[in-house]
N, C-alpha and C. Protein backbone atom coordinates (compact mmCIF):
# COMPACT_ATOMS: atom_id res chain seq x y z
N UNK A 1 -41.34 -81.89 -138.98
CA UNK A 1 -40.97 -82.04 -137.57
C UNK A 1 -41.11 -80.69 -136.88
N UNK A 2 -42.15 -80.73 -135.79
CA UNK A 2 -41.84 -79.58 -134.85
C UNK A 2 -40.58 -79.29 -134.42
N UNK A 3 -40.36 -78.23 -133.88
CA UNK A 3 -39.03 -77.92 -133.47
C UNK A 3 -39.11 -76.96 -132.58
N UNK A 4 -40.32 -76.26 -132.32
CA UNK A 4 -40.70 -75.30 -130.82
C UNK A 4 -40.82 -76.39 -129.44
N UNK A 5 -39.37 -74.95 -128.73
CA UNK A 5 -39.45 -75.18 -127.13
C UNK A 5 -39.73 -73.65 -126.69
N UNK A 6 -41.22 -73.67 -126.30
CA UNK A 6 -41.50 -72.43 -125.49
C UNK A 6 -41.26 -72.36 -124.04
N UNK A 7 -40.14 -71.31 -123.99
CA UNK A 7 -39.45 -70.78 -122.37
C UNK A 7 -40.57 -70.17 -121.21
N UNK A 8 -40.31 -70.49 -120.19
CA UNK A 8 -40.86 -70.13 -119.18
C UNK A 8 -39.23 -69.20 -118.80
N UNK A 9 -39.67 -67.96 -118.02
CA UNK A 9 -38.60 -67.49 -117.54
C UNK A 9 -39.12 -66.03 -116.98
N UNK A 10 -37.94 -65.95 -116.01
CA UNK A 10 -38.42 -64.72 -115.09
C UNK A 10 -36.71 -64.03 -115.40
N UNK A 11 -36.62 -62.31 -115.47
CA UNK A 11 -35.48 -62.14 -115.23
C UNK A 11 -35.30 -61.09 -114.97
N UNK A 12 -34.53 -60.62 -113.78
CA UNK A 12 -34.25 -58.76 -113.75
C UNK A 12 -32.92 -58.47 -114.11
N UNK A 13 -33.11 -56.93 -114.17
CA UNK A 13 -32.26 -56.23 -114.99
C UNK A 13 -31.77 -55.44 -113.96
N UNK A 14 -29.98 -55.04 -113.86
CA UNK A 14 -29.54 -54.45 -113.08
C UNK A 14 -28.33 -53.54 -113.50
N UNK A 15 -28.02 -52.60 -114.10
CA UNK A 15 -27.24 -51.91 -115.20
C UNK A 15 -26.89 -52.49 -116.35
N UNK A 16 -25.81 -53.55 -116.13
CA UNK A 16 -24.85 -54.10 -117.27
C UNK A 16 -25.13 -55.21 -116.69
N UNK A 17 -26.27 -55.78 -116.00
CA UNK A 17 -26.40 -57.65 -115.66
C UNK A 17 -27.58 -57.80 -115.64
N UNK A 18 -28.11 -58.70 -116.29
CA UNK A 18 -29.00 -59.40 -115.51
C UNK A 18 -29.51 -60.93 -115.37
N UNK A 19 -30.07 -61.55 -114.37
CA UNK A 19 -29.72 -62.95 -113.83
C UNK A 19 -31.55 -63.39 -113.87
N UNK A 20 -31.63 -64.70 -113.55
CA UNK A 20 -32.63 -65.26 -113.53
C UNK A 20 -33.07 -66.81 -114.08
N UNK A 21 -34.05 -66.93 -113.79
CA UNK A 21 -34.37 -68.36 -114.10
C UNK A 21 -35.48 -68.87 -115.37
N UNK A 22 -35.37 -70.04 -115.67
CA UNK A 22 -35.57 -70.08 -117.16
C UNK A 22 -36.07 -71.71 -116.75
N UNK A 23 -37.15 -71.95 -117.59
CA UNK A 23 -37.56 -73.67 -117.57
C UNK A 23 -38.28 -73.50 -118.57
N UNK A 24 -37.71 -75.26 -119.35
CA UNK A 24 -38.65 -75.72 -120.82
C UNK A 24 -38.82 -77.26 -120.78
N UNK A 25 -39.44 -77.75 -121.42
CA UNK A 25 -39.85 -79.07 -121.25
C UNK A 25 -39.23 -79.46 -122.67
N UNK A 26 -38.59 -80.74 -122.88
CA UNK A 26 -37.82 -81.62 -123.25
C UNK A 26 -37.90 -82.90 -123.66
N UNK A 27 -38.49 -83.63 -123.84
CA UNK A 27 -38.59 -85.03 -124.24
C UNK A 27 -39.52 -85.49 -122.96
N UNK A 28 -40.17 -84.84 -122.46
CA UNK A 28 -41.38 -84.67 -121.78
C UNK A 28 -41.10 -84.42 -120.08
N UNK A 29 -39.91 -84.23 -119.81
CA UNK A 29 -39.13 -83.62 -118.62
C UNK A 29 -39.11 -82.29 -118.46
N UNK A 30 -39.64 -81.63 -117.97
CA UNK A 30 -38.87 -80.08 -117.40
C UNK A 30 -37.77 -79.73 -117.31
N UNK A 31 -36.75 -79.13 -117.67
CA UNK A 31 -35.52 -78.70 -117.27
C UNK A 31 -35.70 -76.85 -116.95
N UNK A 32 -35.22 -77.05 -115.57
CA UNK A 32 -34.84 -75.56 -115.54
C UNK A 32 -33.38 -75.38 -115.02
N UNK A 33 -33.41 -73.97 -115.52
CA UNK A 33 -31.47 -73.21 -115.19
C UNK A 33 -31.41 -72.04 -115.24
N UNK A 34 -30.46 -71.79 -114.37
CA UNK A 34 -30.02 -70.59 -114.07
C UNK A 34 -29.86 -69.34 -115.04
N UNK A 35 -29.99 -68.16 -114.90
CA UNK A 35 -29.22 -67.28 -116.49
C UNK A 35 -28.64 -66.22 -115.36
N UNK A 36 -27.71 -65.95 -115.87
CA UNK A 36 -26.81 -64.82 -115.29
C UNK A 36 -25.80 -63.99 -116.56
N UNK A 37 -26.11 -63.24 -116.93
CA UNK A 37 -25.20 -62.40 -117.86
C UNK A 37 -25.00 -61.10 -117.98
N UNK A 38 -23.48 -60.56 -118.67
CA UNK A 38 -23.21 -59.39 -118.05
C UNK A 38 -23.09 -58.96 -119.46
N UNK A 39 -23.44 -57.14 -119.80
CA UNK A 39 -22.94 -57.06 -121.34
C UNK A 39 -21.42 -56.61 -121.74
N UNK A 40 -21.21 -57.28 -122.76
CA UNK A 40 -19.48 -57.26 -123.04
C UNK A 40 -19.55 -55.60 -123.12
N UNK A 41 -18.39 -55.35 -123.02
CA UNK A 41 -17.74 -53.69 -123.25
C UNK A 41 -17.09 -53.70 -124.52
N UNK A 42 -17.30 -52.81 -125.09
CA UNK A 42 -16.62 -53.00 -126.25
C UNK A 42 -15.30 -51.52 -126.24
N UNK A 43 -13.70 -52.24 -126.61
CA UNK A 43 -12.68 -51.44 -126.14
C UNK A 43 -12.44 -50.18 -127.46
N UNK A 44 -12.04 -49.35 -127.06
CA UNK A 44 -12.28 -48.14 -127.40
C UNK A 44 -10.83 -47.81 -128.63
């Protein structure tokens, strides 16, 4: 069984974030979504 979903996606980078959009095809549908993430801090 295959098991590759190759991403389409665009994303910028902005210190400790970065956001953007992402689409893959699915059971022969497109799905796209949002990405937004920030990097954890790690406490000292």
């Amino acid at each position: 069984m295959d098991n590759e979903s190759p991403f389409d996606y665009k994303l910028s980078i902005a210190g400790d974030k970065f956001k953007g959009k992402a689409a893959t095809e699915f059971g022969g549908q497109k799905v796209e979504f949002d990405i937004e993430r920030k990097r954890e801090k790690k406490d000292k």
